[in-house]
C-alpha atoms as a PDB file:
ATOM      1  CA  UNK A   1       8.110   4.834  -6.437  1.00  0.00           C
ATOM      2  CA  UNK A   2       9.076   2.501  -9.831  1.00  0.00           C
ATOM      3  CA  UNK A   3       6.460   1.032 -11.527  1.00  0.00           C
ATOM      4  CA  UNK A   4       7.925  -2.880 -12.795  1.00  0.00           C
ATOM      5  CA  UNK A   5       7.356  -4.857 -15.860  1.00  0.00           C
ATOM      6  CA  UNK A   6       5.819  -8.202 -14.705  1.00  0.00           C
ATOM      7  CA  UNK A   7       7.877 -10.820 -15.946  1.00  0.00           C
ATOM      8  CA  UNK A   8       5.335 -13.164 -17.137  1.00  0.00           C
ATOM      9  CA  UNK A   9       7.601 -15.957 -18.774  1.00  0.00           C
ATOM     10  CA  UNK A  10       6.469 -19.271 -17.342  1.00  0.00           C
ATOM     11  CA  UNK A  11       3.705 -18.122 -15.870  1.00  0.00           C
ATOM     12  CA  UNK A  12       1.545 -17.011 -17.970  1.00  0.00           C
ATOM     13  CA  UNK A  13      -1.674 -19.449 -17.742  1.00  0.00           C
ATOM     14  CA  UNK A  14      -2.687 -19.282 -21.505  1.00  0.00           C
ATOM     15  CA  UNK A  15      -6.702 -19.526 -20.592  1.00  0.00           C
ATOM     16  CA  UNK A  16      -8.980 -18.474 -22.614  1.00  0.00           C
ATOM     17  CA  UNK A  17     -11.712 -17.479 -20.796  1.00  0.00           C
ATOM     18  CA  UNK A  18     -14.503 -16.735 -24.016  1.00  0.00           C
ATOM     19  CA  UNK A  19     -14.003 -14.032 -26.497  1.00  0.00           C
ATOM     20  CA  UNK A  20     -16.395 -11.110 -27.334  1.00  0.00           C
ATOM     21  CA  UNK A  21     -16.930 -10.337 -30.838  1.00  0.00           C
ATOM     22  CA  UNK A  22     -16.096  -6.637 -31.683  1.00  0.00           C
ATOM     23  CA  UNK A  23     -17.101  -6.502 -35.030  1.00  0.00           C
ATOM     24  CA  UNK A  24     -16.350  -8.339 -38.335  1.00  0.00           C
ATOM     25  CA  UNK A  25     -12.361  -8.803 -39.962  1.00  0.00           C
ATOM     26  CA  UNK A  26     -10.081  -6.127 -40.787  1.00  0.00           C
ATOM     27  CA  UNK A  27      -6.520  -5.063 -40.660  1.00  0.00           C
ATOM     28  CA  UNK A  28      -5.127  -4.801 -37.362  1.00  0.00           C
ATOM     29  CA  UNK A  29      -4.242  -0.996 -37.859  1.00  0.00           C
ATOM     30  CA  UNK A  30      -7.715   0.150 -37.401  1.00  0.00           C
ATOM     31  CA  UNK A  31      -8.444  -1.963 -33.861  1.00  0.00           C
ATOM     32  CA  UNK A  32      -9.368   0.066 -30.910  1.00  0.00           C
ATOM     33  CA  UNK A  33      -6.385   2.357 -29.295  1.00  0.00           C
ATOM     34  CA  UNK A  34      -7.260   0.863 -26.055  1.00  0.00           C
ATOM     35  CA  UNK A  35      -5.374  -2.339 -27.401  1.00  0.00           C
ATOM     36  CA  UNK A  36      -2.134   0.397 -27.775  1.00  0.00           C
ATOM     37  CA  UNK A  37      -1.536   0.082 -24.497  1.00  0.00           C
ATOM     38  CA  UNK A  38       2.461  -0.829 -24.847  1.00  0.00           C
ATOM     39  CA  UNK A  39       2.592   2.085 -27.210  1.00  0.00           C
ATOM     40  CA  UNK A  40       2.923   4.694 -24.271  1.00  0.00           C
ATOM     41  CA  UNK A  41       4.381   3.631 -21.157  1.00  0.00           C
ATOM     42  CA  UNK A  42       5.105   7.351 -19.984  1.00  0.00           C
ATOM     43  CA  UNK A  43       1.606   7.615 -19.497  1.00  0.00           C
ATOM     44  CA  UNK A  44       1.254   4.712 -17.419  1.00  0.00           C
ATOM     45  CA  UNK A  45       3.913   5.099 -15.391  1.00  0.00           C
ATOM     46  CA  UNK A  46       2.321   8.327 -14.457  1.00  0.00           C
ATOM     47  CA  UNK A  47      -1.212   7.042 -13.881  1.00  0.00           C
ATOM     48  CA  UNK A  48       0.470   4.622 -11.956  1.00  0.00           C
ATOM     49  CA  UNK A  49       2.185   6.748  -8.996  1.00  0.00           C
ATOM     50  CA  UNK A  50      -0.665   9.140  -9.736  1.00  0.00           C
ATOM     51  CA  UNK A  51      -3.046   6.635  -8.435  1.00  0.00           C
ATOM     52  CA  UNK A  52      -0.858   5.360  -5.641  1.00  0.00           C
ATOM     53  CA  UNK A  53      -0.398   8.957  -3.914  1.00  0.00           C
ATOM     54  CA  UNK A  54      -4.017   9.443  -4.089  1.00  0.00           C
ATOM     55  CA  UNK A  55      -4.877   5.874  -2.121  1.00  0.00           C
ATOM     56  CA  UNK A  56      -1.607   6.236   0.355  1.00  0.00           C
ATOM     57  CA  UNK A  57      -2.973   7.491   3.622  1.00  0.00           C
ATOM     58  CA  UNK A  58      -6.327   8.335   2.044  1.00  0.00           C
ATOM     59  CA  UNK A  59      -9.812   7.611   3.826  1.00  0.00           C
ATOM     60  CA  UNK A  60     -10.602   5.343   1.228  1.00  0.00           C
ATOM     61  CA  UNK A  61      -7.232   3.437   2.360  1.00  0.00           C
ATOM     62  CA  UNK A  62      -8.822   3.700   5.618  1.00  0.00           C
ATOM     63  CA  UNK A  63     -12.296   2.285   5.231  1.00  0.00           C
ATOM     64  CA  UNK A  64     -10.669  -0.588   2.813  1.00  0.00           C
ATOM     65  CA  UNK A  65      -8.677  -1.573   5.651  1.00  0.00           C
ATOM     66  CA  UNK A  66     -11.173  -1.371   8.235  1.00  0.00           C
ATOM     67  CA  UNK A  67     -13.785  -3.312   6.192  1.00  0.00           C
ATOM     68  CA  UNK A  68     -14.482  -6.238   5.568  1.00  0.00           C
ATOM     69  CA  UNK A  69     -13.757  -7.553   1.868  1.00  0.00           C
ATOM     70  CA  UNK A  70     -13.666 -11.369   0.633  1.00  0.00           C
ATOM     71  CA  UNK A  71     -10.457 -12.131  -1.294  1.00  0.00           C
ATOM     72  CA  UNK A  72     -11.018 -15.550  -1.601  1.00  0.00           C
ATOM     73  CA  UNK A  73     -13.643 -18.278  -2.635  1.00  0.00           C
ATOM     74  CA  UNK A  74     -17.133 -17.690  -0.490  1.00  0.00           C
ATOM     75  CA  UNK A  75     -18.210 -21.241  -1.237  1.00  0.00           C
ATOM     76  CA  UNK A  76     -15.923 -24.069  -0.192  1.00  0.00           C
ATOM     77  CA  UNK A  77     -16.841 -27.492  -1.292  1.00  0.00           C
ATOM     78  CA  UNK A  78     -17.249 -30.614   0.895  1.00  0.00           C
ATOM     79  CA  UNK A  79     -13.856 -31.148   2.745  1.00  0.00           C
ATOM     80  CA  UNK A  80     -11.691 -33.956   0.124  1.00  0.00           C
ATOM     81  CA  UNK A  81     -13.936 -32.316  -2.745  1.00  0.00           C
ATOM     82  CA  UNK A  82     -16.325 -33.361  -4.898  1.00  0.00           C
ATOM     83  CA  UNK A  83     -16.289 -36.862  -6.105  1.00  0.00           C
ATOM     84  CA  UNK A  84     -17.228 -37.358  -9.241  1.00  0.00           C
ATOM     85  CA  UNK A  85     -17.369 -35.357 -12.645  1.00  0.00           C
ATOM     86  CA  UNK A  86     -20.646 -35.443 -12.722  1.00  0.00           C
ATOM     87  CA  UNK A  87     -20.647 -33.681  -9.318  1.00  0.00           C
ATOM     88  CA  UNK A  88     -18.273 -30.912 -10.462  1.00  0.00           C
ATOM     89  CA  UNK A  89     -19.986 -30.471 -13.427  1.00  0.00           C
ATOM     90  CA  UNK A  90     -23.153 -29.818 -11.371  1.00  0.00           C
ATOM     91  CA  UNK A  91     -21.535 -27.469  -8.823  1.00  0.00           C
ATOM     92  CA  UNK A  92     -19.618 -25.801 -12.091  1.00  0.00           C
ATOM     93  CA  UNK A  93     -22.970 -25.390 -13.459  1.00  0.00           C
ATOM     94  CA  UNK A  94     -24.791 -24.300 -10.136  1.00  0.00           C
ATOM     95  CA  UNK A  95     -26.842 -27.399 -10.284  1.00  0.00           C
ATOM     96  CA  UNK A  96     -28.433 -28.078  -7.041  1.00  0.00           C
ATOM     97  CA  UNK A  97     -32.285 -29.436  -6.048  1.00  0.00           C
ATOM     98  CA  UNK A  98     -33.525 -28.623  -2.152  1.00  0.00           C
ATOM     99  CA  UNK A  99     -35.259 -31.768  -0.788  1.00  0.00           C
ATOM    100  CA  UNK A 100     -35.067 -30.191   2.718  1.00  0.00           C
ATOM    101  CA  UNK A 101     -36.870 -26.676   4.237  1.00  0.00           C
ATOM    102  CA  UNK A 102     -34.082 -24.281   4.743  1.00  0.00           C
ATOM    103  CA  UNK A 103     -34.255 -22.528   8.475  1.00  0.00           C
ATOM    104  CA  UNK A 104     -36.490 -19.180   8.516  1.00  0.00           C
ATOM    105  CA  UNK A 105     -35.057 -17.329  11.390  1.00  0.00           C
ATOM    106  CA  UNK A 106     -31.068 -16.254  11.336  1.00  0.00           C
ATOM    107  CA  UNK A 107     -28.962 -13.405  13.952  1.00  0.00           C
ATOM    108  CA  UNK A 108     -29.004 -10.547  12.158  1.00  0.00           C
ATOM    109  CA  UNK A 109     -25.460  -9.843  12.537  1.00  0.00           C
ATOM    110  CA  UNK A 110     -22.360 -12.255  13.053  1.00  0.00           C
ATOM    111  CA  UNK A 111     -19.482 -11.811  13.757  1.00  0.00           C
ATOM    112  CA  UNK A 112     -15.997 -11.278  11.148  1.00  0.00           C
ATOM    113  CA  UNK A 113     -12.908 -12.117  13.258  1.00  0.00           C
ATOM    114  CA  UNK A 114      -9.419 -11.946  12.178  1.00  0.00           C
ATOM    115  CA  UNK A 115      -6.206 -13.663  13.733  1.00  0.00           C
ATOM    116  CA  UNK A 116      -5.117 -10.367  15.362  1.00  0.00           C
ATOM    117  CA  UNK A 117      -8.075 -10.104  17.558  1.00  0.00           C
ATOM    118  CA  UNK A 118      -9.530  -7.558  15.655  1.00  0.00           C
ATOM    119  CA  UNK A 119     -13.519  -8.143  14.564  1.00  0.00           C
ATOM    120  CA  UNK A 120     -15.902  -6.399  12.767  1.00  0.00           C
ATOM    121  CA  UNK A 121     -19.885  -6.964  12.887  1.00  0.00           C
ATOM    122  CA  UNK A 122     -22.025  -7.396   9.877  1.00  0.00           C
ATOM    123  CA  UNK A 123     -25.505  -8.473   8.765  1.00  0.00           C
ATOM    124  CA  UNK A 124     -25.777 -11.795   7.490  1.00  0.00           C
ATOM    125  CA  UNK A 125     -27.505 -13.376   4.810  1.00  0.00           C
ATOM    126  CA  UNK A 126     -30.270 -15.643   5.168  1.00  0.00           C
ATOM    127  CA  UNK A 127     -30.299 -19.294   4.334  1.00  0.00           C
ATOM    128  CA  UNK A 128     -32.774 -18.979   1.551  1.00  0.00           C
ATOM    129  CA  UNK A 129     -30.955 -15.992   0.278  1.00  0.00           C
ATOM    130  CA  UNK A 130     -27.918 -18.067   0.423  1.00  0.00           C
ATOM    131  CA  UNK A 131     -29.171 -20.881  -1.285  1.00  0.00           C
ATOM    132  CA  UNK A 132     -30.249 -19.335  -4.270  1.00  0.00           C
ATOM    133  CA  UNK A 133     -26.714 -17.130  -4.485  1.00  0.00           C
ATOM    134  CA  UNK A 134     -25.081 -20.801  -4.466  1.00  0.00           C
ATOM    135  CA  UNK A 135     -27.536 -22.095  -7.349  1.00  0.00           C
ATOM    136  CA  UNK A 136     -28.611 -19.231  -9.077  1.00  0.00           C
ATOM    137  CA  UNK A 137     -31.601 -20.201 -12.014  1.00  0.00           C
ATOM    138  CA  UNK A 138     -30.278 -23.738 -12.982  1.00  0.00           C
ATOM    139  CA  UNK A 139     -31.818 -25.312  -9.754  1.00  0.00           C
ATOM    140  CA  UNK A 140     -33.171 -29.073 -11.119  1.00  0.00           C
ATOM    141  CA  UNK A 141     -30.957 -29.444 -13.987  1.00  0.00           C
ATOM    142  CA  UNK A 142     -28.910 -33.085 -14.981  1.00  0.00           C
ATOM    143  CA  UNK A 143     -26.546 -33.499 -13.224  1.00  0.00           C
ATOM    144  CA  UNK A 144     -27.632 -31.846 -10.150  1.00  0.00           C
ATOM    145  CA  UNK A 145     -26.147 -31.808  -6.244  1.00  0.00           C
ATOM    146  CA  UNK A 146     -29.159 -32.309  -3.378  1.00  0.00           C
ATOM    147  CA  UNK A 147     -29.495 -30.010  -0.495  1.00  0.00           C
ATOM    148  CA  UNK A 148     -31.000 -32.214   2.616  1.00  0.00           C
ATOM    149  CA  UNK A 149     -30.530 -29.293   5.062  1.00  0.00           C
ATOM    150  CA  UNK A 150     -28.720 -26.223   6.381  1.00  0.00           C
ATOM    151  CA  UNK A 151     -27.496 -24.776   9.587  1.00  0.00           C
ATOM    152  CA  UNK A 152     -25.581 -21.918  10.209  1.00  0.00           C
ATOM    153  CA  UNK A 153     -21.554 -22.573  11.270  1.00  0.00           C
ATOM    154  CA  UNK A 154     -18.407 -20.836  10.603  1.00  0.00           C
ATOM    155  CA  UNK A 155     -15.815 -20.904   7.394  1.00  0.00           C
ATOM    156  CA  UNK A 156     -12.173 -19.996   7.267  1.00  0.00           C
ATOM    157  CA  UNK A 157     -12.128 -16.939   4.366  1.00  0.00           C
ATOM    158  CA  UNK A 158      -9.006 -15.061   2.593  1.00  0.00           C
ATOM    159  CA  UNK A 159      -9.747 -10.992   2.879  1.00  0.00           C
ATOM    160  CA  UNK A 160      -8.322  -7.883   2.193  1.00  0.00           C
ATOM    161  CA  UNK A 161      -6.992  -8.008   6.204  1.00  0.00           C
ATOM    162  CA  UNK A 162      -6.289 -11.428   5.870  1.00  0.00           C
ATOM    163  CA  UNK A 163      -7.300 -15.233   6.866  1.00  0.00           C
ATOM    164  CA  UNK A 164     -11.154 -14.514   9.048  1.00  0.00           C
ATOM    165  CA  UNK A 165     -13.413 -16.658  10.595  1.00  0.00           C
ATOM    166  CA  UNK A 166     -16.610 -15.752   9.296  1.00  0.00           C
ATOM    167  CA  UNK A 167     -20.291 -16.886   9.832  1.00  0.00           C
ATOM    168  CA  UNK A 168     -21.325 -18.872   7.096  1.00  0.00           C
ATOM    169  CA  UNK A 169     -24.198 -21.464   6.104  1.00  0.00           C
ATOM    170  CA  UNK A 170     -23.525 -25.078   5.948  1.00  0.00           C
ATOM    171  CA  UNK A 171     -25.360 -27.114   3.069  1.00  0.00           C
ATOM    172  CA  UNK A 172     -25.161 -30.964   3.587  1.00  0.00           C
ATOM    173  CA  UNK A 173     -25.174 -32.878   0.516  1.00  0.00           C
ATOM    174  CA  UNK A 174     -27.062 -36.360  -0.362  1.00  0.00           C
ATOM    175  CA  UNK A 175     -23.757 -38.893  -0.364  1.00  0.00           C
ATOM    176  CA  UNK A 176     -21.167 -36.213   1.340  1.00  0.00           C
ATOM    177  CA  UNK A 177     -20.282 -36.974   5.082  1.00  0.00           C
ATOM    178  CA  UNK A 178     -18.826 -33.169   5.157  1.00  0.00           C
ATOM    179  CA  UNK A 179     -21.202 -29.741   4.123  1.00  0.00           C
ATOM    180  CA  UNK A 180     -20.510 -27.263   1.422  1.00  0.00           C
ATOM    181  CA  UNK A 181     -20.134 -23.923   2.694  1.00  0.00           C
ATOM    182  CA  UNK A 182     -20.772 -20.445   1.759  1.00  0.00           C
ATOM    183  CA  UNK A 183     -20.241 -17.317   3.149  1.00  0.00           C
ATOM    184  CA  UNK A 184     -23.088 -15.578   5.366  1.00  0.00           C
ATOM    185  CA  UNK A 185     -21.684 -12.302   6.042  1.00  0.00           C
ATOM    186  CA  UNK A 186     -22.572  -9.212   3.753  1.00  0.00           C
ATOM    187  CA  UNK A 187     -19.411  -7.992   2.718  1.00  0.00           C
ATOM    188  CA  UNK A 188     -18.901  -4.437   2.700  1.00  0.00           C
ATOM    189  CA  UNK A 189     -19.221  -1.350   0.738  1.00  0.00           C
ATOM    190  CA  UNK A 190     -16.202  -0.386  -1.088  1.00  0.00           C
ATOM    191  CA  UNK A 191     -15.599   3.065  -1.254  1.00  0.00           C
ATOM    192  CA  UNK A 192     -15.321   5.892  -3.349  1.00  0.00           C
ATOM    193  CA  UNK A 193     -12.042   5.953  -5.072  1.00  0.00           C
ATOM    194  CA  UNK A 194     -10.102   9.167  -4.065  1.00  0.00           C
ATOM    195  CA  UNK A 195      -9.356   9.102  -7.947  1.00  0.00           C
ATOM    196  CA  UNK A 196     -11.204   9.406 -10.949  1.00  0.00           C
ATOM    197  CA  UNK A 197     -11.114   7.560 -14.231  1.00  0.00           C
ATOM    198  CA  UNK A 198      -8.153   8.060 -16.478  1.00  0.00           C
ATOM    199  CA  UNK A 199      -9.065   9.658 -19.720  1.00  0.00           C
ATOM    200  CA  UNK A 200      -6.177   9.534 -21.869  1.00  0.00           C
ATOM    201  CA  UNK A 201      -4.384   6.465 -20.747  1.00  0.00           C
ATOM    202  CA  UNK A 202      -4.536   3.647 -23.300  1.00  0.00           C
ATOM    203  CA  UNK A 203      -5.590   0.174 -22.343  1.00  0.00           C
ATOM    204  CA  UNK A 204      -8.234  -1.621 -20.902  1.00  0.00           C
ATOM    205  CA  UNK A 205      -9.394  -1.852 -16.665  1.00  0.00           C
ATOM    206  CA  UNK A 206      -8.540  -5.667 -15.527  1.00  0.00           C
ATOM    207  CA  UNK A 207     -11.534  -7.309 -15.830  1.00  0.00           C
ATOM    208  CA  UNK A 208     -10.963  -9.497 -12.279  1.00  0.00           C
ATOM    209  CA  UNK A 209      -8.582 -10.791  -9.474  1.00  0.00           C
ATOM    210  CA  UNK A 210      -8.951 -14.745  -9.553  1.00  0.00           C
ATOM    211  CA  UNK A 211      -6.481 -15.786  -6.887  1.00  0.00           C
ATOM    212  CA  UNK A 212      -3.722 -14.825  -4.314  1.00  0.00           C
ATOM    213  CA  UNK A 213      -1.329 -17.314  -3.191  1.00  0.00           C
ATOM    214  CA  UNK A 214      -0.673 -18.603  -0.208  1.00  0.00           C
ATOM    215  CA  UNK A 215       1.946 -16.401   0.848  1.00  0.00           C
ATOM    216  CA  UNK A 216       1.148 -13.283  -0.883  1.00  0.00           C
ATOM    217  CA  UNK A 217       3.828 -13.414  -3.146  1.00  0.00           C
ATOM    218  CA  UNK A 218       1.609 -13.224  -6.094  1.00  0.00           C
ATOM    219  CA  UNK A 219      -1.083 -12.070  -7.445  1.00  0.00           C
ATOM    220  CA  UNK A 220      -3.340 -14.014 -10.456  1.00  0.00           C
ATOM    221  CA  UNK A 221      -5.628 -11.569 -12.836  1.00  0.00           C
ATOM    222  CA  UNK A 222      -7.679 -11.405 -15.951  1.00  0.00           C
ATOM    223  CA  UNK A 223      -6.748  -9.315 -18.663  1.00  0.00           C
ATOM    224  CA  UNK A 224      -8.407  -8.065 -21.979  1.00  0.00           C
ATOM    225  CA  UNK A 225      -6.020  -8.368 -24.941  1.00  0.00           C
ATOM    226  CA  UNK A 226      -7.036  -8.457 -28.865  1.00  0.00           C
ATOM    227  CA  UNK A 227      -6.591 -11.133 -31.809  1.00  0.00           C
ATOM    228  CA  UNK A 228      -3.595  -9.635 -33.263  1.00  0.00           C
ATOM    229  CA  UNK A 229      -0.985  -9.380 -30.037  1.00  0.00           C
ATOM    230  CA  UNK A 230       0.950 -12.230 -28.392  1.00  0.00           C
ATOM    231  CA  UNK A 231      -1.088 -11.762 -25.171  1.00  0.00           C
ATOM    232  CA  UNK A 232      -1.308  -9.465 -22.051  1.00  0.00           C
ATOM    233  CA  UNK A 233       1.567  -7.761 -19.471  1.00  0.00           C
ATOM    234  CA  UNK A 234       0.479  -6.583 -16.458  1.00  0.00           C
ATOM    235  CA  UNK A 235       2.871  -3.891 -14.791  1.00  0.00           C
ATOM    236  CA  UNK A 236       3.005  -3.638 -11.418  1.00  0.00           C
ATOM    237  CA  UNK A 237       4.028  -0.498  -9.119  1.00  0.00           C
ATOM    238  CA  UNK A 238       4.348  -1.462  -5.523  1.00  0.00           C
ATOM    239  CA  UNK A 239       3.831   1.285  -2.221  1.00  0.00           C
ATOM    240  CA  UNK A 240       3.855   1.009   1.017  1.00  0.00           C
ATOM    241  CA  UNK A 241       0.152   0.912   1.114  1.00  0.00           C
ATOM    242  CA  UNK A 242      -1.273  -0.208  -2.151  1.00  0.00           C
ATOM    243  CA  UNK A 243      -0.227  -2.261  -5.533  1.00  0.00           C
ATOM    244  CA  UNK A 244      -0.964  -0.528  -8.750  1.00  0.00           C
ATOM    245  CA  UNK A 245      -1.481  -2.856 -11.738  1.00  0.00           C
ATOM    246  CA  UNK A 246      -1.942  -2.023 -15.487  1.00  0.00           C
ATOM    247  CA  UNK A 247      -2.338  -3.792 -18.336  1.00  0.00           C
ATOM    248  CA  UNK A 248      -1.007  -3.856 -21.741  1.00  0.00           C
ATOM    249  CA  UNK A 249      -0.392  -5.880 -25.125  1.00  0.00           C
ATOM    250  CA  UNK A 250       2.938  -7.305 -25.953  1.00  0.00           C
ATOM    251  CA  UNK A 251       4.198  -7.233 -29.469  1.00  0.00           C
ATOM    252  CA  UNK A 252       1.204  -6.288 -31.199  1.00  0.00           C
ATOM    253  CA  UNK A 253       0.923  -6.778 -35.420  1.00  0.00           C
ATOM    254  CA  UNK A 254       0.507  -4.277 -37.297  1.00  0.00           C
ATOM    255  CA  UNK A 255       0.033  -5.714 -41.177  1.00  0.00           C
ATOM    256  CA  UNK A 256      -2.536  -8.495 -42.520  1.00  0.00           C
ATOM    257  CA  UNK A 257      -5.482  -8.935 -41.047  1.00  0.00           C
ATOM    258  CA  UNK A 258      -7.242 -10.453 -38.248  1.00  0.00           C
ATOM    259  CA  UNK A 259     -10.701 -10.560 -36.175  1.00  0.00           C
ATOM    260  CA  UNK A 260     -11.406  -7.491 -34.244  1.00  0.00           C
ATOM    261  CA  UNK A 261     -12.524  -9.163 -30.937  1.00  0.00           C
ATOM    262  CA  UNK A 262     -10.714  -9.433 -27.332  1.00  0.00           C
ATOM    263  CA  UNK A 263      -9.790 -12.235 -25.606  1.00  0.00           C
ATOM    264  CA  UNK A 264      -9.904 -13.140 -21.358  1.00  0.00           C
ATOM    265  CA  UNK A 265      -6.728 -14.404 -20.370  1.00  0.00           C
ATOM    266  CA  UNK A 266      -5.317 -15.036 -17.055  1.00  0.00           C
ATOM    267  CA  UNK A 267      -1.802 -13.523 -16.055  1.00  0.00           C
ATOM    268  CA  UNK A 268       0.358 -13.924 -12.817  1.00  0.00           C
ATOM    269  CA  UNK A 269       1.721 -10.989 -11.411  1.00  0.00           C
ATOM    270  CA  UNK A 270       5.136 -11.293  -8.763  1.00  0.00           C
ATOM    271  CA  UNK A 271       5.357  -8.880  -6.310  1.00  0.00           C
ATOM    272  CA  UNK A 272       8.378  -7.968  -4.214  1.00  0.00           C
ATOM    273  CA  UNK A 273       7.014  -8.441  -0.894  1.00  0.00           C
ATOM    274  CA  UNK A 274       3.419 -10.092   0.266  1.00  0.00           C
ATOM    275  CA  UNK A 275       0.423  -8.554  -0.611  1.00  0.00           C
ATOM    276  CA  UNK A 276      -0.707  -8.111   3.069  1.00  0.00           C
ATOM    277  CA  UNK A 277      -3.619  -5.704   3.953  1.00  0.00           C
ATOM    278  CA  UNK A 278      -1.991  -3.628   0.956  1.00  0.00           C
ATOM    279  CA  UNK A 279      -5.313  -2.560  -1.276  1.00  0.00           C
ATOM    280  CA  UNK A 280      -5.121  -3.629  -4.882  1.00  0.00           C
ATOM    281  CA  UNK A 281      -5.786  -1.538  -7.504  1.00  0.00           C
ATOM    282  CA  UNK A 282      -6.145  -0.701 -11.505  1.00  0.00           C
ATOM    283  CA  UNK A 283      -4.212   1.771 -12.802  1.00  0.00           C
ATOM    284  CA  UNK A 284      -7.146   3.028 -15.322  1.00  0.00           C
ATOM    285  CA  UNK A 285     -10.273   3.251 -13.220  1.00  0.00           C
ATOM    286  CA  UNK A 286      -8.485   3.419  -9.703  1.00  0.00           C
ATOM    287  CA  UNK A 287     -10.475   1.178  -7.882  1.00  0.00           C
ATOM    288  CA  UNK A 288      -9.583  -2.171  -6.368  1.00  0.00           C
ATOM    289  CA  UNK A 289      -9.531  -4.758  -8.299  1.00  0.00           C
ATOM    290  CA  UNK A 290     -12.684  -6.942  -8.034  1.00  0.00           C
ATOM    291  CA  UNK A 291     -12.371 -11.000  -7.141  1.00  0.00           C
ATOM    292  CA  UNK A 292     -14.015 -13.310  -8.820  1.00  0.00           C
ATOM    293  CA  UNK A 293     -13.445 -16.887  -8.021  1.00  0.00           C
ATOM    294  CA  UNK A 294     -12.751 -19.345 -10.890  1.00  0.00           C
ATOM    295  CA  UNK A 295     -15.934 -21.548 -10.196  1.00  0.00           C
ATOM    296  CA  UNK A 296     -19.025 -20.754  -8.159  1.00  0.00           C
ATOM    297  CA  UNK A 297     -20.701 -17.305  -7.697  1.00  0.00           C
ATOM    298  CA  UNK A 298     -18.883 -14.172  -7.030  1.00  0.00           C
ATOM    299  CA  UNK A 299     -18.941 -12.473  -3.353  1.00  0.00           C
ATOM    300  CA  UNK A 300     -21.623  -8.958  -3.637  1.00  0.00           C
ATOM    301  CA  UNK A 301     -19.718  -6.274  -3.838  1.00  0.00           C
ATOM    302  CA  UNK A 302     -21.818  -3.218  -3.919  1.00  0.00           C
END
């Protein structure tokens, strides 16, 4: 196994997502050691093929594989998207107002079903529970998207084993000849980590997975880095059966001073072959990492 330095040049999508405050200026010397994570490499290296023998063949390997696990976005907008900024400013802001009874009665399972033939059951959601995943507690606000009904359909979603064809509920939209969909499936459990959480490694757990491309060549995260560093590297070490990221700071200062707080920024990781129904993982907590889309709610992952 050989852990790789992602070569981030080009591609590194200088986002800030918001920045926590950590406490007030002072010199850079005296900022947390988890920003030191480029100061020991040996260590992380070893994490790093520590936590891919531990996943390789494990049961946890196992029950990732044989779950099911949303990679991708659970809501998909109206097919040609939105049209207007005032609608994607709505949807951005979970804006929506209900001027339609949602149905009451739902299967209590559907159906997951991959390209391979392989399926999986799981309980679904109701529409009502649905609904208020998709506009959380800004329902009624300016600008808003309205919800004239629901039914329950299908949706085409990226997982951990791949494109599925899941069960999902179908919101049509006042001016929209097409529905919005989200997700109806439960997703499920993750399991326990065969690994427990490093305790001497420096650096910070990736906060989220925000897209895979197309062809699972690559791999698009959010890292933590601090105020006085040029910005995040994510190292990648790449098994049979899992991919092992870590993240560090690149070229960190050492004199003057700056503002103790971190910074969200997005990084794009290249991997040597497609990411497949490989599992994912962080090198400091040794769990997969969890997706977040870049708009809309999150999938549940419990």
């Amino acid at each position: 196994m050989r852990i790789r330095a992602s070569n981030t040049t080009g591609r590194l999508a200088v986002l800030v997502l918001f920045v926590v405050g950590l406490g007030a200026s002072s010199g850079c010397g005296s900022q947390d050691e988890g920003m030191e994570a480029g100061g020991d490499m040996t260590k992380i290296a070893h994490r790093s093929q520590q936590v891919a023998a531990a996943w390789d063949g494990s049961d946890a390997a196992a029950a990732w594989r044989a779950g099911y696990h949303p990679m991708g976005d659970v809501v998909q907008v109206p097919r040609g998207g939105l049209r207007s900024q005032a609608d994607e400013q709505a949807y951005e802001d979970r804006s929506f107002v209900l001027r339609s009874k949602l149905p009451a009665t739902r299967p209590k399972d559907g159906r997951v079903a991959w390209a391979g033939g392989e399926t999986l059951t799981r309980p679904l959601e109701g529409a009502d529970e649905s609904y208020k995943a998709l506009a959380g507690d800004h329902a009624g606000g300016r600008p808003h998207l309205t919800v004239t009904g629901a039914k329950l359909g299908e949706m085409t979603l990226a997982t951990s084993r791949g494109p599925a064809v899941v069960p999902a509920w179908q919101f049509a939209l006042d001016g929209y000849d097409s529905p919005l969909k989200r997700a109806a499936v439960k997703p499920s459990k993750l399991p326990q980590p065969p690994i427990g959480r490093a305790r001497d490694v420096p650096g910070f757990p990736l906060h989220h997975l925000t897209r895979i491309a197309a062809d699972g060549r690559s791999v698009t995260v959010v890292a933590l880095h601090g105020a006085c560093d040029d910005g995040p590297v994510v190292d990648v070490l790449e098994t049979r059966g899992s991919v092992v990221l870590s993240a560090s700071v690149k070229h960190r200062k050492h004199e003057g001073y700056c503002t103790k707080q971190g910074k969200l920024q997005q990084v794009t990781v290249r991997l040597d072959r497609p990411l497949g129904d490989r599992v994912l993982l962080d090198v400091i907590n040794g769990r997969p990492v969890p997706y977040k889309p870049d708009h809309g709610p999150s999938p549940s992952w419990s």
